[in-house]
N, C-alpha and C. Protein backbone atom coordinates (compact mmCIF):
# COMPACT_ATOMS: atom_id res chain seq x y z
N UNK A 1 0.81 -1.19 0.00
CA UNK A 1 0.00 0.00 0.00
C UNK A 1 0.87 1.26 0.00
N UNK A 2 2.05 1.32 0.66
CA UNK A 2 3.03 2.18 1.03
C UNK A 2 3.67 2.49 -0.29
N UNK A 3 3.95 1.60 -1.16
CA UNK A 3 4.71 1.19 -2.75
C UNK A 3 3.80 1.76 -3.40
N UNK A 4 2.50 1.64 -3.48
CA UNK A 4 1.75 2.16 -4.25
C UNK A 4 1.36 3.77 -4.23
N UNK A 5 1.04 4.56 -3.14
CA UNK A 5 1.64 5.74 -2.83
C UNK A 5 2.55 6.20 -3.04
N UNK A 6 4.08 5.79 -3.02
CA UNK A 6 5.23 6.26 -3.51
C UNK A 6 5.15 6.72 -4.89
N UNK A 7 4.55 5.48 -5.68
CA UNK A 7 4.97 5.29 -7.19
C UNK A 7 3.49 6.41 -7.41
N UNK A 8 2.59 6.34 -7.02
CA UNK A 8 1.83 7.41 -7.13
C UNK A 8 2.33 9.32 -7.73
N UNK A 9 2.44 9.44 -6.21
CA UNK A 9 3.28 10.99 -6.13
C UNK A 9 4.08 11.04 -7.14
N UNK A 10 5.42 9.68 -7.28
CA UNK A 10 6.39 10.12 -7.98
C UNK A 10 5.76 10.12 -9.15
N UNK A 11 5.11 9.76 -10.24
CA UNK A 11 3.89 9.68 -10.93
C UNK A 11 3.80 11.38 -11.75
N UNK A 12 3.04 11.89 -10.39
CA UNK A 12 2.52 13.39 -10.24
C UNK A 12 3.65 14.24 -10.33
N UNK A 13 4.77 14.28 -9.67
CA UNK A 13 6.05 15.26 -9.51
C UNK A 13 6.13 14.63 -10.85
N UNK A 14 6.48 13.78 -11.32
CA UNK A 14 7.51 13.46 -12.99
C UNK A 14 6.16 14.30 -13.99
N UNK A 15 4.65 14.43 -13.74
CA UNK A 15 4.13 14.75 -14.83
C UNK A 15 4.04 16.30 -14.40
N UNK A 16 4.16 16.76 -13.21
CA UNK A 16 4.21 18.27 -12.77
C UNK A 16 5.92 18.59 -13.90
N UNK A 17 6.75 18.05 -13.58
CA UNK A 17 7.96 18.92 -14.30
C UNK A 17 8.17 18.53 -15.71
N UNK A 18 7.94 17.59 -16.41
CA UNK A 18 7.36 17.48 -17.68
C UNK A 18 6.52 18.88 -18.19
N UNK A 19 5.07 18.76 -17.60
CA UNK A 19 4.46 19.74 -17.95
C UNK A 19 4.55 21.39 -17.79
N UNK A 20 5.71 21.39 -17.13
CA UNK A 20 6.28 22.97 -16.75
C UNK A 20 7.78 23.10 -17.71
N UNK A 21 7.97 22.24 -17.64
CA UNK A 21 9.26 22.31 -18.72
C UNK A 21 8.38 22.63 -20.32
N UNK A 22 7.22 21.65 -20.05
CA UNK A 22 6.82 22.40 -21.99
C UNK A 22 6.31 23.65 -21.81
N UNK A 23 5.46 23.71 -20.15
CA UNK A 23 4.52 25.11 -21.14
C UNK A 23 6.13 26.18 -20.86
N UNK A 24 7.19 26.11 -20.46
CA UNK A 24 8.41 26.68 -20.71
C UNK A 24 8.87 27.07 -22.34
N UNK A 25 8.75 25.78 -22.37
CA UNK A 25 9.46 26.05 -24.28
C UNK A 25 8.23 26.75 -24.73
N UNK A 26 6.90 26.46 -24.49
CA UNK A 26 5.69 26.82 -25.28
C UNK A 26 6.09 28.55 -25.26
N UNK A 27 6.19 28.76 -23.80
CA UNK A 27 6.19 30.52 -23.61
C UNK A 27 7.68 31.07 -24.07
N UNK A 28 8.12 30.58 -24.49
CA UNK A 28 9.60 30.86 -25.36
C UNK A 28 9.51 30.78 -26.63
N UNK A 29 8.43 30.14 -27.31
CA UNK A 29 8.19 30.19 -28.51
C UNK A 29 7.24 31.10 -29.00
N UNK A 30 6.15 31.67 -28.35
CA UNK A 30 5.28 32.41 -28.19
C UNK A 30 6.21 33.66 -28.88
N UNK A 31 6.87 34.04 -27.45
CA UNK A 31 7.77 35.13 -27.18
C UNK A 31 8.22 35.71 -28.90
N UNK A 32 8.99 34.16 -29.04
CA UNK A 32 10.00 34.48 -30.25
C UNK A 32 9.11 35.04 -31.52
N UNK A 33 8.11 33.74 -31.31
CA UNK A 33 7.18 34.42 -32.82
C UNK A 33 6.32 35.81 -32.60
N UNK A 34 6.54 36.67 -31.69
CA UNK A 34 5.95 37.45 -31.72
C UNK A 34 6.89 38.27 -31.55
N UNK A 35 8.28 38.08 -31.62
CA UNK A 35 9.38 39.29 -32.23
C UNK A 35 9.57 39.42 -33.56
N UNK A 36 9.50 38.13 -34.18
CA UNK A 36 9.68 37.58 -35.12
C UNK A 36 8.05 38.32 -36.33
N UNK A 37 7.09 37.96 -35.64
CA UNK A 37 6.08 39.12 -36.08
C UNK A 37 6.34 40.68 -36.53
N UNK A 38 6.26 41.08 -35.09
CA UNK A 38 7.00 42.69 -35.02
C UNK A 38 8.24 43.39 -35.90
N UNK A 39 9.36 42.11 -36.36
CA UNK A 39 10.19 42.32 -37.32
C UNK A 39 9.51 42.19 -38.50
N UNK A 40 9.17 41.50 -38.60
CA UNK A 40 8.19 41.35 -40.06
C UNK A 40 7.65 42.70 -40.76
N UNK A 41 6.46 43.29 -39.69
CA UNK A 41 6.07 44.29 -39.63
C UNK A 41 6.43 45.47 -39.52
N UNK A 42 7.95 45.49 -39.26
CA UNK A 42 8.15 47.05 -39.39
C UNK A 42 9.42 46.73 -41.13
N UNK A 43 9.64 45.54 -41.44
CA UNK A 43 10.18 45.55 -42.57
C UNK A 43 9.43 45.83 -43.73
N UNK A 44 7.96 45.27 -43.30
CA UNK A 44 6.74 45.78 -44.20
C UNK A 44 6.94 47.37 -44.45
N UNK A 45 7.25 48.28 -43.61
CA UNK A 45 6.94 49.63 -43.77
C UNK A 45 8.55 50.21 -44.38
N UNK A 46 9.42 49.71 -43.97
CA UNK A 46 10.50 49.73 -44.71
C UNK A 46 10.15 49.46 -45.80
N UNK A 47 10.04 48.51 -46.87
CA UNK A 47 9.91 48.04 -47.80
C UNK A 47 8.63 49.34 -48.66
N UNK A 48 7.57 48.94 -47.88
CA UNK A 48 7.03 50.79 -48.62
C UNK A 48 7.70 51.99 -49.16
N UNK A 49 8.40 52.28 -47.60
CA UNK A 49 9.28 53.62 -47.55
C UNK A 49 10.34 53.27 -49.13
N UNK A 50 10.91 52.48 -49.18
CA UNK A 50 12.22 51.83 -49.86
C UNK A 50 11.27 51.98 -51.72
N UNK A 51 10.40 51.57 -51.70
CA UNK A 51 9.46 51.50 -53.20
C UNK A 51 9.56 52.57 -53.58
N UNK A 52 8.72 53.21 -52.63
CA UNK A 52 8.53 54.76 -52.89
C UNK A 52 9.86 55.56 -53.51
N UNK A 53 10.90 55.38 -52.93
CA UNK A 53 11.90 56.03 -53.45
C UNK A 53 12.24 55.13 -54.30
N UNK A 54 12.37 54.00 -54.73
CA UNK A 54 12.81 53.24 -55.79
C UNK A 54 11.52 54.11 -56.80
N UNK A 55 10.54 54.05 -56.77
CA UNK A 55 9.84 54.50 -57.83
C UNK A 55 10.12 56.09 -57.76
N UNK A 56 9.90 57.15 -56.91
CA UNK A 56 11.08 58.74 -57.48
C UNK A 56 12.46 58.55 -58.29
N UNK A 57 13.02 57.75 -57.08
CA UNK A 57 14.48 57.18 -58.55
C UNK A 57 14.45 56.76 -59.94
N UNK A 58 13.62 55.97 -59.96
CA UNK A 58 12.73 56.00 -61.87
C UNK A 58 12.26 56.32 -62.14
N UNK A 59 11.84 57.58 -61.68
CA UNK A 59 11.05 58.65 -62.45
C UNK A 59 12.58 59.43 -62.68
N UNK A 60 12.89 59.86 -61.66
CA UNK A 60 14.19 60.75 -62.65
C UNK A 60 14.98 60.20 -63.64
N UNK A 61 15.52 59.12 -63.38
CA UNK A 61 16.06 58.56 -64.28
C UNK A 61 15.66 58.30 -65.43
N UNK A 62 14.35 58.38 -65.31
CA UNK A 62 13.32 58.51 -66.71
C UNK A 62 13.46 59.69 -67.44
N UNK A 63 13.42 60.78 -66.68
CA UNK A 63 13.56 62.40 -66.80
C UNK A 63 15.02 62.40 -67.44
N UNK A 64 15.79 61.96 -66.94
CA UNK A 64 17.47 62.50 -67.35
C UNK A 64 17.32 61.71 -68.60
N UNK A 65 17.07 60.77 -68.78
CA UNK A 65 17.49 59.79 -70.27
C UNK A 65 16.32 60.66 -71.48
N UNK A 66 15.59 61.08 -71.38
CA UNK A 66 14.76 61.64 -72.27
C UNK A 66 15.57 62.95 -72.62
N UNK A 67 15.82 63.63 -71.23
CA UNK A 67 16.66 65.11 -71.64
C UNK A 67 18.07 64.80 -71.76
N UNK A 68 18.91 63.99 -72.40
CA UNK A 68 20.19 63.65 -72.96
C UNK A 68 20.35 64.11 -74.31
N UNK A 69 21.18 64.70 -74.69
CA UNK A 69 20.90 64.83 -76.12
C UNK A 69 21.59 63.85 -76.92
N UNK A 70 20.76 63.31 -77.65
CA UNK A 70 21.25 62.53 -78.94
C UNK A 70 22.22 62.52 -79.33
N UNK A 71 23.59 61.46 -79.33
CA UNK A 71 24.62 61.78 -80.30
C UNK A 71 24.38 61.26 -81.85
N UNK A 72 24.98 62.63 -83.10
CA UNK A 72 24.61 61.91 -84.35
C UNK A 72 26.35 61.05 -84.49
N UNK A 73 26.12 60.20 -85.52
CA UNK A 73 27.35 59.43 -85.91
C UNK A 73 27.19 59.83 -87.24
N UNK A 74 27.98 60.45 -87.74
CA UNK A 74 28.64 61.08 -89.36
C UNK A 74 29.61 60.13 -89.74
């Protein structure tokens, strides 16, 4: 009866630190994907910002190649 109580508890403690060790990794993974989010999201607005001037940059560059003047070959 005494054996059976033992192996009991120990039972409970082995599934208590099992289950605190995952929701551990669980809340470490959480964490990460939600930096990992937040980076995402501000590269999103980078990447806007970054277009935007990629598209002013081809517009001038559009502008300068039109106003070049022609060389003739004689």
């Amino acid at each position: 009866m005494v054996i059976e109580w033992i192996i009991i508890i120990g039972l409970i403690v082995a599934m208590y630190v099992l289950i605190n060790k995952y929701e551990k990794k669980m809340n470490r993974l959480e964490n990460m994907v939600e930096e990992n989010r937040n980076k995402i999201e501000d590269n999103h607005s980078k990447i806007k910002d970054n277009h935007k001037k990629i598209k002013q940059n081809y517009n001038h560059i559009e502008k300068l190649w039109v106003t070049i003047p022609k060389v003739k070959d004689d």
